[in-house]
C-alpha atoms as a PDB file:
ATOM      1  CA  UNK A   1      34.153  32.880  37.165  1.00  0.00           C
ATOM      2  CA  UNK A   2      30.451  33.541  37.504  1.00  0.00           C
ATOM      3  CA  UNK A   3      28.861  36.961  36.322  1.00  0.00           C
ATOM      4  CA  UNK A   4      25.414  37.756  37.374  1.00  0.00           C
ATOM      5  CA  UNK A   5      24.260  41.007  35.823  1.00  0.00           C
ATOM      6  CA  UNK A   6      21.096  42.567  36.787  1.00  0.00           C
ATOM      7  CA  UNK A   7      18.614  39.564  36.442  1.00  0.00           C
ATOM      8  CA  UNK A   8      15.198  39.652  37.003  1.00  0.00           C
ATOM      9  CA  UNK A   9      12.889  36.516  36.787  1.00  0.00           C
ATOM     10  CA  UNK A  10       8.774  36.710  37.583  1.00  0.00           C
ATOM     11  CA  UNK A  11       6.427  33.852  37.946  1.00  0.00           C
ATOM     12  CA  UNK A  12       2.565  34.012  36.827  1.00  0.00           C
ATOM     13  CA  UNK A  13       3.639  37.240  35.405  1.00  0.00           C
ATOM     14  CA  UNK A  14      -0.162  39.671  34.858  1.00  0.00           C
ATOM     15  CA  UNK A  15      -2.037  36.980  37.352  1.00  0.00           C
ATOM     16  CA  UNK A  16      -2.802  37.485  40.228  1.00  0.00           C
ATOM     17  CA  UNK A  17      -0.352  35.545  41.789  1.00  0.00           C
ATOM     18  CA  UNK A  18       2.564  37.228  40.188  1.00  0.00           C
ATOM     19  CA  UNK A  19       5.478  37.477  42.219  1.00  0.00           C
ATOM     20  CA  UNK A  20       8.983  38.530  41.392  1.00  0.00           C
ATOM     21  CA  UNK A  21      11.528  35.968  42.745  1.00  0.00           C
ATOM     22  CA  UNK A  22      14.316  37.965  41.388  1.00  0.00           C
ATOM     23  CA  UNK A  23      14.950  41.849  40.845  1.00  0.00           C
ATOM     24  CA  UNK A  24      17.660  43.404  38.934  1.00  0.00           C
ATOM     25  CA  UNK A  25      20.086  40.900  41.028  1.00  0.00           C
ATOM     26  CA  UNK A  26      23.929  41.600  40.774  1.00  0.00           C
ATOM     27  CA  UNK A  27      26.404  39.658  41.611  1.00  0.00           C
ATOM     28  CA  UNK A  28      29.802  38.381  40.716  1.00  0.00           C
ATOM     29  CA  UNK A  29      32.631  35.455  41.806  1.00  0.00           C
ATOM     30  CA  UNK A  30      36.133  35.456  41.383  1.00  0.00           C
ATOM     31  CA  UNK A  31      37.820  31.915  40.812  1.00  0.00           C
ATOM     32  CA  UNK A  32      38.035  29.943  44.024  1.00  0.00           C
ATOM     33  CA  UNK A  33      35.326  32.305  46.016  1.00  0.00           C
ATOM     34  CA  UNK A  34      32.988  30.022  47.996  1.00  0.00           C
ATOM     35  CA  UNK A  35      30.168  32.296  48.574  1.00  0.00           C
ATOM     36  CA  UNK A  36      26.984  31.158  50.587  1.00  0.00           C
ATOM     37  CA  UNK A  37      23.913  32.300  50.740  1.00  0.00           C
ATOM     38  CA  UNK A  38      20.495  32.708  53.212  1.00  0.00           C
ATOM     39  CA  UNK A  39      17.203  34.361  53.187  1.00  0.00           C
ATOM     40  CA  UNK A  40      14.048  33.712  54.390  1.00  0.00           C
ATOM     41  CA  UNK A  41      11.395  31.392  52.409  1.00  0.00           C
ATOM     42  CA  UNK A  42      11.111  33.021  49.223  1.00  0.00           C
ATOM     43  CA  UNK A  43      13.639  35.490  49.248  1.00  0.00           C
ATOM     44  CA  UNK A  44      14.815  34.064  45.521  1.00  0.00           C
ATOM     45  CA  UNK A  45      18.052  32.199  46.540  1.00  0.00           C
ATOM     46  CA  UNK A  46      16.754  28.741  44.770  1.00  0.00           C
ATOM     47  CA  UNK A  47      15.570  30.707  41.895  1.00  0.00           C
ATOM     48  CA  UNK A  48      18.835  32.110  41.929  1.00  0.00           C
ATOM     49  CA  UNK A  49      20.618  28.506  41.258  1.00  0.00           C
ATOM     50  CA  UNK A  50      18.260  27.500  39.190  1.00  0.00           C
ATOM     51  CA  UNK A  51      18.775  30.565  36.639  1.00  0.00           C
ATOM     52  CA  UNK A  52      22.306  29.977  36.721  1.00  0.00           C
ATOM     53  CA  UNK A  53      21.922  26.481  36.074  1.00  0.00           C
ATOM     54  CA  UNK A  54      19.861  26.797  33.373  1.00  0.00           C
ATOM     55  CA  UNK A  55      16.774  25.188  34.259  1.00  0.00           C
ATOM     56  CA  UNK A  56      15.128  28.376  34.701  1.00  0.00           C
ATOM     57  CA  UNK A  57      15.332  31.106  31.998  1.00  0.00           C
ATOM     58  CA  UNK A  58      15.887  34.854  33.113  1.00  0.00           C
ATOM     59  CA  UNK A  59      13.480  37.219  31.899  1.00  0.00           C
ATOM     60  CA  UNK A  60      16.246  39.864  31.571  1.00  0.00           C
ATOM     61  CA  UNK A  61      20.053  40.622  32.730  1.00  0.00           C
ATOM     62  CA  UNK A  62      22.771  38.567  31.628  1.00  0.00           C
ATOM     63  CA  UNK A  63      24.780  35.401  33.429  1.00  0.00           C
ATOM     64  CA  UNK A  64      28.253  34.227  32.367  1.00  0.00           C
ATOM     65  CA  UNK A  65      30.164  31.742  33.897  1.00  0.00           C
ATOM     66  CA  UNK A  66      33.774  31.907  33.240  1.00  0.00           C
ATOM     67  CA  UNK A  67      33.865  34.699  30.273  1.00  0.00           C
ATOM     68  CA  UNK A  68      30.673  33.053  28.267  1.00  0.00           C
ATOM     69  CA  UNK A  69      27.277  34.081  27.843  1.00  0.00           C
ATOM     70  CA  UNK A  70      25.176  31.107  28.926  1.00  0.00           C
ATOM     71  CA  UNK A  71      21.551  32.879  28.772  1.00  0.00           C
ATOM     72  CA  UNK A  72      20.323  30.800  25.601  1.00  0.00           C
ATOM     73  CA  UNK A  73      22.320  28.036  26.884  1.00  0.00           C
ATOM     74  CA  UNK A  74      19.705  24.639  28.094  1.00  0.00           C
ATOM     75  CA  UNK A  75      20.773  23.027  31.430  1.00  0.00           C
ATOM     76  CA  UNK A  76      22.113  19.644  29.751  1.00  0.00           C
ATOM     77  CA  UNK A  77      24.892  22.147  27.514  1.00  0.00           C
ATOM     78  CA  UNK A  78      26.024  24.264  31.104  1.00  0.00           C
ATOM     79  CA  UNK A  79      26.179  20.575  32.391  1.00  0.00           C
ATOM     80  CA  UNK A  80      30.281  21.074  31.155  1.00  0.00           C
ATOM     81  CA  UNK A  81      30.046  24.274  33.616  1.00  0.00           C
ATOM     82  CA  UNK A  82      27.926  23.288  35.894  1.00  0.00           C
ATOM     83  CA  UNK A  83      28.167  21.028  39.021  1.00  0.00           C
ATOM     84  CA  UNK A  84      24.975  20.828  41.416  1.00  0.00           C
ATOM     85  CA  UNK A  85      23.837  19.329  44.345  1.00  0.00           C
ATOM     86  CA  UNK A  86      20.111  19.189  45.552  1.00  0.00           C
ATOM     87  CA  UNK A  87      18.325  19.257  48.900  1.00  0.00           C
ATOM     88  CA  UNK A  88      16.873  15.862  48.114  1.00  0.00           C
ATOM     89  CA  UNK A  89      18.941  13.059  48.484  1.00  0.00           C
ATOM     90  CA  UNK A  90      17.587  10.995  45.708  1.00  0.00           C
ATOM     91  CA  UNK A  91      17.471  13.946  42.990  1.00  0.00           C
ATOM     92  CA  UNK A  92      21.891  13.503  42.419  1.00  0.00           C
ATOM     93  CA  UNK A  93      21.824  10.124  41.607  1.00  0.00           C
ATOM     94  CA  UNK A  94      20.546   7.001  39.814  1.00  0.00           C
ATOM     95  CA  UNK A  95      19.450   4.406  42.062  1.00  0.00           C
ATOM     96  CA  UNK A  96      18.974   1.082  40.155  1.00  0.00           C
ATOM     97  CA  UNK A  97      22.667   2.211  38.612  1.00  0.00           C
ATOM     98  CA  UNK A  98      25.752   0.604  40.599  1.00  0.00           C
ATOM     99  CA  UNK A  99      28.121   2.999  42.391  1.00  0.00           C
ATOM    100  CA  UNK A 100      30.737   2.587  39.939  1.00  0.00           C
ATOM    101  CA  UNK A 101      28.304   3.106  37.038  1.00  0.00           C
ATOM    102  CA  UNK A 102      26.947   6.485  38.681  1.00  0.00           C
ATOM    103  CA  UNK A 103      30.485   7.697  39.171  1.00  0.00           C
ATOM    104  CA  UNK A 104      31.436   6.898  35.468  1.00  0.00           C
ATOM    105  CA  UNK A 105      28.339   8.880  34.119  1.00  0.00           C
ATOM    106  CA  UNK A 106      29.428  11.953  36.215  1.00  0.00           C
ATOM    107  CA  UNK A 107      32.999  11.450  35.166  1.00  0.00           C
ATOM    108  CA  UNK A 108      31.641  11.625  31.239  1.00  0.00           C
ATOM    109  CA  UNK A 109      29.461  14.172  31.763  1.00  0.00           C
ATOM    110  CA  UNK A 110      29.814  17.136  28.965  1.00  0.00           C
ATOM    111  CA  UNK A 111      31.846  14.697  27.070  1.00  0.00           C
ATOM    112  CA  UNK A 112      32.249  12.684  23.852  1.00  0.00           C
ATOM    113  CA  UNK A 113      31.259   9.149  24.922  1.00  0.00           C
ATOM    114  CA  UNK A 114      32.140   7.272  22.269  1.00  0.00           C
ATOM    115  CA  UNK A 115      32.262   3.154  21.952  1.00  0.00           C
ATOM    116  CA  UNK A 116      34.938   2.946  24.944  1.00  0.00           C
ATOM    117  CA  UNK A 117      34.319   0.855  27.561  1.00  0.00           C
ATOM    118  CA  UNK A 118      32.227   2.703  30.496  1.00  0.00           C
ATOM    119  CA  UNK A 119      34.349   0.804  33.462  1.00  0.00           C
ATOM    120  CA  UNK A 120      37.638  -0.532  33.278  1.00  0.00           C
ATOM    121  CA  UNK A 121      40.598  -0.732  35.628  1.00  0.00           C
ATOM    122  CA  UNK A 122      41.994   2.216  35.445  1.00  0.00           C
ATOM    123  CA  UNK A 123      38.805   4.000  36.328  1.00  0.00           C
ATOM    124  CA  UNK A 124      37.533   1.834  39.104  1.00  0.00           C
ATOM    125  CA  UNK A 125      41.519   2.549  40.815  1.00  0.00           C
ATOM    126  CA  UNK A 126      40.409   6.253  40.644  1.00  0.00           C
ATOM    127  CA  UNK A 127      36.919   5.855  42.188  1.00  0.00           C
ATOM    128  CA  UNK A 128      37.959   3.374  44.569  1.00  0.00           C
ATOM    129  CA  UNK A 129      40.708   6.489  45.610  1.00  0.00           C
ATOM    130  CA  UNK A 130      38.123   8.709  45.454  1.00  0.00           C
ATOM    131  CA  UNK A 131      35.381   7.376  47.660  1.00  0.00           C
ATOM    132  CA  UNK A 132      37.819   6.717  50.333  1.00  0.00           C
ATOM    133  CA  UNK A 133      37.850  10.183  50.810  1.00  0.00           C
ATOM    134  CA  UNK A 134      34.670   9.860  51.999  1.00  0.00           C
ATOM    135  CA  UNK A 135      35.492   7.692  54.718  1.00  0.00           C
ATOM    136  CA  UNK A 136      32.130   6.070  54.084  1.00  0.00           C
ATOM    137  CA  UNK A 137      32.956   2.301  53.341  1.00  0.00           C
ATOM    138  CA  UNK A 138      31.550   3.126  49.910  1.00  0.00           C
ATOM    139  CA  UNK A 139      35.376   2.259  47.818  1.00  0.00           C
ATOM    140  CA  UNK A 140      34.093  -1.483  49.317  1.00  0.00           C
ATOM    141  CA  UNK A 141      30.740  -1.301  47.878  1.00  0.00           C
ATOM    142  CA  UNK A 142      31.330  -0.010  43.966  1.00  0.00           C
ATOM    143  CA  UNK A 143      28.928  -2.481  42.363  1.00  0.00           C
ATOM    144  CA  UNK A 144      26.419  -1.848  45.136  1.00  0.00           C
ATOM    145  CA  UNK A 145      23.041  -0.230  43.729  1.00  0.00           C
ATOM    146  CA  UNK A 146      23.427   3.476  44.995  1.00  0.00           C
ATOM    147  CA  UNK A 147      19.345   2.759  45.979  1.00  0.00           C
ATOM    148  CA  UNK A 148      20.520   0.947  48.570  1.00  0.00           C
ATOM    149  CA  UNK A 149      22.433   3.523  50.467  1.00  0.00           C
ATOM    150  CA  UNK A 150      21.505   5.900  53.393  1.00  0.00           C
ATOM    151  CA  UNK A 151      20.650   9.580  52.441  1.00  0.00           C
ATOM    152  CA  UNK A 152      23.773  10.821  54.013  1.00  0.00           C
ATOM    153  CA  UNK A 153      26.015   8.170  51.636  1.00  0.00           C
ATOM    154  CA  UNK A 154      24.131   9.476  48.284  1.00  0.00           C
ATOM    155  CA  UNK A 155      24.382  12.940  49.437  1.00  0.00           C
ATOM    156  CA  UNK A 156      28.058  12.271  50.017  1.00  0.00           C
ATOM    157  CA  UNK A 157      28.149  10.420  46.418  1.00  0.00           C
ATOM    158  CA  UNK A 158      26.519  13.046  44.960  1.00  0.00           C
ATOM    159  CA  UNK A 159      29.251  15.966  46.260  1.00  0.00           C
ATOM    160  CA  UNK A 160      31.778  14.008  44.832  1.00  0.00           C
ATOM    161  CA  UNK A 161      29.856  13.278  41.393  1.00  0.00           C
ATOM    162  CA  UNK A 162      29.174  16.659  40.955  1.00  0.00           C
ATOM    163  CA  UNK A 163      33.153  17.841  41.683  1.00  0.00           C
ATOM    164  CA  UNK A 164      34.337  15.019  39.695  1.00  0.00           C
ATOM    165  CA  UNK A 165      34.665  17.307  36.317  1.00  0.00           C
ATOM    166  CA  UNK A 166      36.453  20.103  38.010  1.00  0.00           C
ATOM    167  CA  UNK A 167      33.487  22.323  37.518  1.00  0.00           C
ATOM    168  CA  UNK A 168      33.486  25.925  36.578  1.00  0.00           C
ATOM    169  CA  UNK A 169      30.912  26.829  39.289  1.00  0.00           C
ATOM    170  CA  UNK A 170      29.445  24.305  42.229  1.00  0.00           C
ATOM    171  CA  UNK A 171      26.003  25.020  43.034  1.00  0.00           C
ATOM    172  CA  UNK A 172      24.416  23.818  46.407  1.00  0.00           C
ATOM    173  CA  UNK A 173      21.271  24.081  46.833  1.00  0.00           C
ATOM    174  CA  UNK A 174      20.694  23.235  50.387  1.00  0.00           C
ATOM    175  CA  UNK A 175      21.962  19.816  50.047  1.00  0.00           C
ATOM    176  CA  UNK A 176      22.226  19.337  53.950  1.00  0.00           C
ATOM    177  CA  UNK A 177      18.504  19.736  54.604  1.00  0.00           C
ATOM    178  CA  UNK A 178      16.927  16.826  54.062  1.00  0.00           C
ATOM    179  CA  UNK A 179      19.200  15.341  56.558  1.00  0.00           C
ATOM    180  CA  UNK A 180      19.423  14.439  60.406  1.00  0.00           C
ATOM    181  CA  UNK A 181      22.194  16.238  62.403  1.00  0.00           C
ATOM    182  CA  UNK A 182      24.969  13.751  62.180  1.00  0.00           C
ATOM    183  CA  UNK A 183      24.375  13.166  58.580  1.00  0.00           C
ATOM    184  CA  UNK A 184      24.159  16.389  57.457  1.00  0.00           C
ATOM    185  CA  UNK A 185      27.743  17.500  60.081  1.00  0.00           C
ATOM    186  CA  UNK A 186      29.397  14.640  57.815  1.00  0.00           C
ATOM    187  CA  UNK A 187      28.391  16.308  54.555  1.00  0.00           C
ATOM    188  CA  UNK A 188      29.550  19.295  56.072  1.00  0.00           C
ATOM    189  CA  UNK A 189      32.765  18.119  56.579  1.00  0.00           C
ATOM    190  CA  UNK A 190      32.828  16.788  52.765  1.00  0.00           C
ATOM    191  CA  UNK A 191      31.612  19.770  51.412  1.00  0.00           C
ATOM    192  CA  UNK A 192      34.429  21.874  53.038  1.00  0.00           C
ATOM    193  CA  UNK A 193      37.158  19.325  52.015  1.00  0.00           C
ATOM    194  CA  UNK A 194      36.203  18.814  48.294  1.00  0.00           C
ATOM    195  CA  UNK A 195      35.547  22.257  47.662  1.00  0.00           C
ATOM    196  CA  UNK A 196      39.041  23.144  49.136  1.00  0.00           C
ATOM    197  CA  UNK A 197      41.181  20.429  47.540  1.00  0.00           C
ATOM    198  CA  UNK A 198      39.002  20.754  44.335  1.00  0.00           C
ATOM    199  CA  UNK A 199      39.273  24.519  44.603  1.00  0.00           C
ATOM    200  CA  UNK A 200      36.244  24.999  43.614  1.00  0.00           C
ATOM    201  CA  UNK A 201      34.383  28.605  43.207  1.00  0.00           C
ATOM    202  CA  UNK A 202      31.181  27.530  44.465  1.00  0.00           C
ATOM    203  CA  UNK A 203      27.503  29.167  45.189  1.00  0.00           C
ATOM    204  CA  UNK A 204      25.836  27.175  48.180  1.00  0.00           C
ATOM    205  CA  UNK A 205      22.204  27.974  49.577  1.00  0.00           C
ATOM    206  CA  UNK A 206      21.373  27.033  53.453  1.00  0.00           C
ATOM    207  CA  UNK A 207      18.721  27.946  56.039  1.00  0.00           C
ATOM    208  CA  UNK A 208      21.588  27.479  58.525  1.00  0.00           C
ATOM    209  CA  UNK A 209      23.178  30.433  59.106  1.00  0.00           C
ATOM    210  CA  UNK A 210      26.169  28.771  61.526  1.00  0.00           C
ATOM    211  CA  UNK A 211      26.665  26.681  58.400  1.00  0.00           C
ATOM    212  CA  UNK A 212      26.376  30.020  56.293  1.00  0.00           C
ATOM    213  CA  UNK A 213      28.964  31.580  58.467  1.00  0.00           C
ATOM    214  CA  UNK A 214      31.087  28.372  58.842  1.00  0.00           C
ATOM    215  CA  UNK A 215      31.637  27.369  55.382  1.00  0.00           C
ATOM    216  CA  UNK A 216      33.130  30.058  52.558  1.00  0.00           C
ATOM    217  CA  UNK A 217      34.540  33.365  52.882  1.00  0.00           C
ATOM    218  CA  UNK A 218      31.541  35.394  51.593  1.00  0.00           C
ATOM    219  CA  UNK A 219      28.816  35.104  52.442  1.00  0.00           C
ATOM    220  CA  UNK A 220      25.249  37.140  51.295  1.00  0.00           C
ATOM    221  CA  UNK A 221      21.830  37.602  52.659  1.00  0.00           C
ATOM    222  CA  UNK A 222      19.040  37.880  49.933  1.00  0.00           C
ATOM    223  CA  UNK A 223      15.234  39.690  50.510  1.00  0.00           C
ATOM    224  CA  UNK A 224      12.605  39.822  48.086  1.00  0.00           C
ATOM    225  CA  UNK A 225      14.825  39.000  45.031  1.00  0.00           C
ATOM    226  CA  UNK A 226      18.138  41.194  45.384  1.00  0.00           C
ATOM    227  CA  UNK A 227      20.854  41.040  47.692  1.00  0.00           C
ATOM    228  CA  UNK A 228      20.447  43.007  51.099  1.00  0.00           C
ATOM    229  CA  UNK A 229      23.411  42.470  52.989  1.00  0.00           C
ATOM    230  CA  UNK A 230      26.791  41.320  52.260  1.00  0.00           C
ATOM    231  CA  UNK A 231      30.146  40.143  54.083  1.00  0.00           C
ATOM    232  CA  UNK A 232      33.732  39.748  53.096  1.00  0.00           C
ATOM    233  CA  UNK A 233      35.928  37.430  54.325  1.00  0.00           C
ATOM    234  CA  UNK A 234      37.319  39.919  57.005  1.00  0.00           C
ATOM    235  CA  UNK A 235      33.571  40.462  58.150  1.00  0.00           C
ATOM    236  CA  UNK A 236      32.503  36.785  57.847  1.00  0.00           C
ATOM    237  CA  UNK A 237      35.281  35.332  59.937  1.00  0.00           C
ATOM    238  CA  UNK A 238      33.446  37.582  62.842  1.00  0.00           C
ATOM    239  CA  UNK A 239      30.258  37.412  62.096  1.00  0.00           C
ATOM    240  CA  UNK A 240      27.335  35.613  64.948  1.00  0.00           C
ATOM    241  CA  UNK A 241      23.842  34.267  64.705  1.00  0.00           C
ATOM    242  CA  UNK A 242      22.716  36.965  66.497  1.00  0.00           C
ATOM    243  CA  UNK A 243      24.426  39.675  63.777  1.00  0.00           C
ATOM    244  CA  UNK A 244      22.941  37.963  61.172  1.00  0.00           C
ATOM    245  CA  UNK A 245      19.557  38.307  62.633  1.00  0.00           C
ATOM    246  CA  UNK A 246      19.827  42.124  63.349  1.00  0.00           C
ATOM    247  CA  UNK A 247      20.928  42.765  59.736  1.00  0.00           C
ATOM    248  CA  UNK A 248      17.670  41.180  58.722  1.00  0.00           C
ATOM    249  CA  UNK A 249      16.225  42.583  61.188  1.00  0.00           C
ATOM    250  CA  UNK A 250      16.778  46.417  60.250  1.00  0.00           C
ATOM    251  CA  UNK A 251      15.412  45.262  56.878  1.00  0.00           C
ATOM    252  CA  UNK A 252      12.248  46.886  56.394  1.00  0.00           C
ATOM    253  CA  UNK A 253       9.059  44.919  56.731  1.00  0.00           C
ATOM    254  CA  UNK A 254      11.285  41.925  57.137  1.00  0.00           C
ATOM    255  CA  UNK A 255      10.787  39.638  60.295  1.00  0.00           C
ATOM    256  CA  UNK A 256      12.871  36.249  60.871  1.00  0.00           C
ATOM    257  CA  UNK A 257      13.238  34.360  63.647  1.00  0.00           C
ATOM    258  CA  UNK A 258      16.704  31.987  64.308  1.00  0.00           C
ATOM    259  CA  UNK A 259      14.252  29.308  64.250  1.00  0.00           C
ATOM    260  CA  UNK A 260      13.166  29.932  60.737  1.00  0.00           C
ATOM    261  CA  UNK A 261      16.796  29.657  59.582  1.00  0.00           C
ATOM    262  CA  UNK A 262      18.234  26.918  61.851  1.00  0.00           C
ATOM    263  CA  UNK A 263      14.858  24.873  61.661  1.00  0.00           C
END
């Protein structure tokens, strides 16, 4: 479903403040894999996202998501691919737009729109369905102006926005992060239950490596741009905090603290 081979990106590139984000990165999942993915600060895992996304361009290697080349491919053309969900809160959705206008926009998105009517009966059935899912309150609220919801509820919006197309590949870029505890167990608990009734292959980024090791069945640790250490779903199911941080650990030059991931 998604094909990463051998990218590399660099920023500043001959400045003095070049840095590679990304070197020579492989990496490759089958339909349905939920793979997640941690690293210290500026170990390339956004960059990562964002090249697959399209709103960063690679400066070599090749990604394909579901059989086609999408390297020359701008973000708003993967947007038929592409589902995503940002660390920020506000960044998924449009806040002077109604609930029920949001959700028709993501259910359009990547297709012909036409002269048809945005809303109608039939649709507002399926989001009211939908959003009860969430067990939010929100299938109550549909002409309520999304600005006027907590972060949790637009994060929660946003998940279901972004699965709403049945997209080829769910990107997640630590969309819990920006939230308080409680908030960000409930999007948990939404991420794991859309993703699995959606069966979804999806690519999700966290600092928190009990999420990391909770949620998926792969999971992979990136350093400096490439991918140091990887787990199946054999190894995952009995993997610890504490393993995590030796494998990063025996990295060289690499130091990392739990606090650094779960903070």
């Amino acid at each position: 479903m998604l094909t990463v081979n051998s990218i590399s990106k660099t920023f500043f590139p001959g400045t003095v403040n070049e840095r590679r984000a990304l070197d020579r990165l492989d990496l490759t999942l089958a339909e349905g894999d939920f793979v997640t993915v941690i690293g210290s600060n500026g170990a390339g895992k956004s960059t990562l996202l964002n090249a697959v996304a399209g709103r960063l361009p690679v400066d070599s290697g090749v990604i394909e998501i579901d059989g086609v080349n999408v390297n020359r491919m701008p973000d708003y053309k993967r947007a038929k691919y592409v589902g995503r969900v940002f660390q920020d809160p506000l960044a998924g959705t449009a806040p002077n737009l109604t609930i029920e206008e949001n959700l028709s926009l993501a259910l359009l998105r990547g297709k012909r729109r036409g002269l048809r009517p945005g809303l109608d009966k039939k649709r507002r059935a399926r989001f009211t369905e939908d959003l009860a899912m969430l067990e939010l309150g929100l299938e109550d609220r549909l002409t309520a102006k999304v600005g006027l919801l907590s972060g949790g509820q637009r994060q929660a919006l946003s998940l279901l926005m972004a699965g709403f197309t049945q997209p080829r590949i769910m990107l997640l870029d630590e969309h819990t992060a920006a939230l308080d505890p409680q908030r960000a167990e409930l999007v948990t608990t939404i991420t794991e239950r859309i993703v699995r009734e959606g069966g979804l292959t999806t690519l999700m980024v966290t600092h928190n490596m009990e999420q990391a090791i909770r949620l998926g069945n792969r999971l992979i640790m990136m350093h400096e741009g490439r991918i140091v250490y990887e787990s199946d779903a054999a190894t995952k199911s009995k993997l610890t905090v504490q393993d995590l941080l030796k494998e990063f650990a025996n990295i060289k030059g690499a130091t990392l603290s739990d606090k650094a991931f779960l903070g």
